[in-house]
C-alpha atoms as a PDB file:
ATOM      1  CA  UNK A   1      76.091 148.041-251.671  1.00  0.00           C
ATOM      2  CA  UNK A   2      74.301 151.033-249.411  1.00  0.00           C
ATOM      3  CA  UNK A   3      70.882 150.386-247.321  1.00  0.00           C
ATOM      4  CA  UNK A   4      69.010 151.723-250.007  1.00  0.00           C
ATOM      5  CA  UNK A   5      70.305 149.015-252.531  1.00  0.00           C
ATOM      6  CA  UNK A   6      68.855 146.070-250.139  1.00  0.00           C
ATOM      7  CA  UNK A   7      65.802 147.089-249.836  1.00  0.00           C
ATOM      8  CA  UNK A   8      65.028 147.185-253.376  1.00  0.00           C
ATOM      9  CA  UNK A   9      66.546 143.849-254.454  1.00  0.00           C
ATOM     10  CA  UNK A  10      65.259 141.884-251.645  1.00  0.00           C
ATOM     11  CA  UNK A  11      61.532 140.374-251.847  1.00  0.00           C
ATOM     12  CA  UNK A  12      60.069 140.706-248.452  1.00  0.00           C
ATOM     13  CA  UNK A  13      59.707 137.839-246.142  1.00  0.00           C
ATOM     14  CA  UNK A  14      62.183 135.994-249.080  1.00  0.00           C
ATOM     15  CA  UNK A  15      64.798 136.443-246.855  1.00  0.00           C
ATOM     16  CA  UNK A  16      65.979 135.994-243.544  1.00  0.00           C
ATOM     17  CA  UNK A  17      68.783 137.052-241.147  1.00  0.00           C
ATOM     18  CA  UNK A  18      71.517 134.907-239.943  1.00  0.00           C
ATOM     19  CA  UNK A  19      74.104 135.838-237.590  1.00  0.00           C
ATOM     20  CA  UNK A  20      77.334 134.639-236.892  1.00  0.00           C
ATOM     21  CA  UNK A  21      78.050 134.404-233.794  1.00  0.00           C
ATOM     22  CA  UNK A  22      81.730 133.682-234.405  1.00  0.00           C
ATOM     23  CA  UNK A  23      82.246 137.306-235.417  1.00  0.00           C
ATOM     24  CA  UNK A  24      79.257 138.633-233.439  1.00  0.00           C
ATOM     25  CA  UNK A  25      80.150 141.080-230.813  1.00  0.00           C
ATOM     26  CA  UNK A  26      77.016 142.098-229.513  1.00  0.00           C
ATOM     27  CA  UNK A  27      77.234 146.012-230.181  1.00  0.00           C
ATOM     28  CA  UNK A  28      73.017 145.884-230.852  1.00  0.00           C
ATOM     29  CA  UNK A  29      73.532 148.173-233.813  1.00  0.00           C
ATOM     30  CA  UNK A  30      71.221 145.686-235.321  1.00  0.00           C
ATOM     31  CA  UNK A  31      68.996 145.651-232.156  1.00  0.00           C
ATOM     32  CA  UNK A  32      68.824 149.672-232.899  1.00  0.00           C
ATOM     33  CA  UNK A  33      68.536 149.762-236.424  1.00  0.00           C
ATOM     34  CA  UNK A  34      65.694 147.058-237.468  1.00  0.00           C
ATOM     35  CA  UNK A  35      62.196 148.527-237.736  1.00  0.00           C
ATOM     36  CA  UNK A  36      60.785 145.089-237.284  1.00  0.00           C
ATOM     37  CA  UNK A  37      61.928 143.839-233.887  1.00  0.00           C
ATOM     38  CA  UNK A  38      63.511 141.217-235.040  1.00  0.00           C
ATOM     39  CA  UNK A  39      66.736 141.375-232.798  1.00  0.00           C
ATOM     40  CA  UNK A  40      67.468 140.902-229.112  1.00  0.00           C
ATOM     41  CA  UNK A  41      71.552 140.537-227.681  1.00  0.00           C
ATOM     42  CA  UNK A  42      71.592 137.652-225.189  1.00  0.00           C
ATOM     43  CA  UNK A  43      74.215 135.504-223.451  1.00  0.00           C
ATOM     44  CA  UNK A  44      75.521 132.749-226.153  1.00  0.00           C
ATOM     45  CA  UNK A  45      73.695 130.172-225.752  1.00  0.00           C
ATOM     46  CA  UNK A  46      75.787 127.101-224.650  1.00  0.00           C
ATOM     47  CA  UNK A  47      74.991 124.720-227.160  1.00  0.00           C
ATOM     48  CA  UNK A  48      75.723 127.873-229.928  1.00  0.00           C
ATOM     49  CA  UNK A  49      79.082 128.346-227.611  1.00  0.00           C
ATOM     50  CA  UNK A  50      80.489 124.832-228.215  1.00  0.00           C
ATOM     51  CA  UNK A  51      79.939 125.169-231.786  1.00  0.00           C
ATOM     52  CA  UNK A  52      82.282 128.279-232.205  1.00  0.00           C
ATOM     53  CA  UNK A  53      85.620 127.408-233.567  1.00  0.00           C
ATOM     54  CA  UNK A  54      88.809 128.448-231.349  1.00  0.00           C
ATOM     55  CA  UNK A  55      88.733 131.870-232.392  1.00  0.00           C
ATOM     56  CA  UNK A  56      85.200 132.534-232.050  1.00  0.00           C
ATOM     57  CA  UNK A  57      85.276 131.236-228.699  1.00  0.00           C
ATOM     58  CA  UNK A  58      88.124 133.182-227.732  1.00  0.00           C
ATOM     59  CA  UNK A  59      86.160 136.311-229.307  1.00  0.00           C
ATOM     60  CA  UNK A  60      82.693 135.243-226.989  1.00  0.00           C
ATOM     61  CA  UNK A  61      84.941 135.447-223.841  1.00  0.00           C
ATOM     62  CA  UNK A  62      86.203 138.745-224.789  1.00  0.00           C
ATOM     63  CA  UNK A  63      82.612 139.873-225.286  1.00  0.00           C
ATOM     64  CA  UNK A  64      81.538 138.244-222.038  1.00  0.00           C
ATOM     65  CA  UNK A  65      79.364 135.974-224.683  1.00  0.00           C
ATOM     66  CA  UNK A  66      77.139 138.599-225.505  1.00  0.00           C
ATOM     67  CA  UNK A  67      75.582 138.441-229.010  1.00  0.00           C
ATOM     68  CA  UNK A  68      72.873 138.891-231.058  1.00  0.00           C
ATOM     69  CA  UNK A  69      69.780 136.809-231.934  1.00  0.00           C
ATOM     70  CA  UNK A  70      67.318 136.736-234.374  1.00  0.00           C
ATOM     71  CA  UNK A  71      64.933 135.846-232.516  1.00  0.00           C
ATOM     72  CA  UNK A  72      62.109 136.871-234.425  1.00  0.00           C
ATOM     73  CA  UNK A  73      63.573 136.471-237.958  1.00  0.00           C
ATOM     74  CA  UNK A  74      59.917 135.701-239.475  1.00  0.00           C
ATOM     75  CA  UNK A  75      59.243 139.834-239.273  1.00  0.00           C
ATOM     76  CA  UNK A  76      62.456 140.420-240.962  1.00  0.00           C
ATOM     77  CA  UNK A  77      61.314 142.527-244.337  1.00  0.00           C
ATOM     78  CA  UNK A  78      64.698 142.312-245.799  1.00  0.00           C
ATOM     79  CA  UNK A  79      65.554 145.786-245.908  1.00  0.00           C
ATOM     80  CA  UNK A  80      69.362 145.359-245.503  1.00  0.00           C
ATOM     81  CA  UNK A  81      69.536 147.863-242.521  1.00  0.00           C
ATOM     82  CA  UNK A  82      70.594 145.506-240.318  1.00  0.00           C
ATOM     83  CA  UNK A  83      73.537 143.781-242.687  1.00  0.00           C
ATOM     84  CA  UNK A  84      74.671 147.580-242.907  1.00  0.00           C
ATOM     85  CA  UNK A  85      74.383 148.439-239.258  1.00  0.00           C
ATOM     86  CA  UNK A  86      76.811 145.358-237.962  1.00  0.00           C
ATOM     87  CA  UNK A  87      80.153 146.673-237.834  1.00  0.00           C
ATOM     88  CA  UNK A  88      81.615 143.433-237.664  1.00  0.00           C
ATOM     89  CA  UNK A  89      79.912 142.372-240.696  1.00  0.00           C
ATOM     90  CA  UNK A  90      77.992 139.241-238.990  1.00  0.00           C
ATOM     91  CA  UNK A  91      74.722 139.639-240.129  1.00  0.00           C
ATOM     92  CA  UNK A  92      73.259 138.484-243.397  1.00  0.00           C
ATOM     93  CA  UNK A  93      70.187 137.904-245.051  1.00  0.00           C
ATOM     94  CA  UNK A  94      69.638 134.121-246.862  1.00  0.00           C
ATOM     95  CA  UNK A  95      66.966 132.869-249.037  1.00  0.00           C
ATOM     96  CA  UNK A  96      64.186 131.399-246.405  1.00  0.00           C
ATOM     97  CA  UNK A  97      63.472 127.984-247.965  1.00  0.00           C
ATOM     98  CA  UNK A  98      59.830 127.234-248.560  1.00  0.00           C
END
């Protein structure tokens, strides 16, 4: 599925991002791609930190615990660019509940 095939099959504001910080690497390809703002790349959060599995906490430590937030998820459009952008495939949009 291409960029172009997001945007049309997602309502906007039906959606939202999520990342996973597990596979997050903080590369801000989202950050650099998203017309809306909605992503900034922070320091893992510690609370976010402890809930990482083995491997995704030996992954934040190789990253220095740099990742991405969405930290302003309610201007997220859904156009995909963002899902397409992350090359470690962390990023994708969910059905906001109402």
């Amino acid at each position: 599925m291409d960029k172009e095939d997001l945007g049309r099959r997602a309502e906007p504001r039906a959606f939202r991002p999520v990342v996973n910080l597990g596979k997050c690497e903080g590369k801000q390809g989202c950050v650099e791609v998203c017309p809306y703002g909605v992503f900034e790349i922070n320091k893992i959060k510690p609370e976010d930190y402890a809930a990482l599995g083995f491997f995704g906490r030996l992954k934040s430590k190789a990253h220095k615990g740099i990742v991405a937030y969405a930290v302003h998820a309610n201007l997220c459009q859904a156009c995909g660019l963002c899902v397409v952008a992350c090359p470690e495939k962390a990023i994708t949009l969910v059905r906001r509940e109402n």
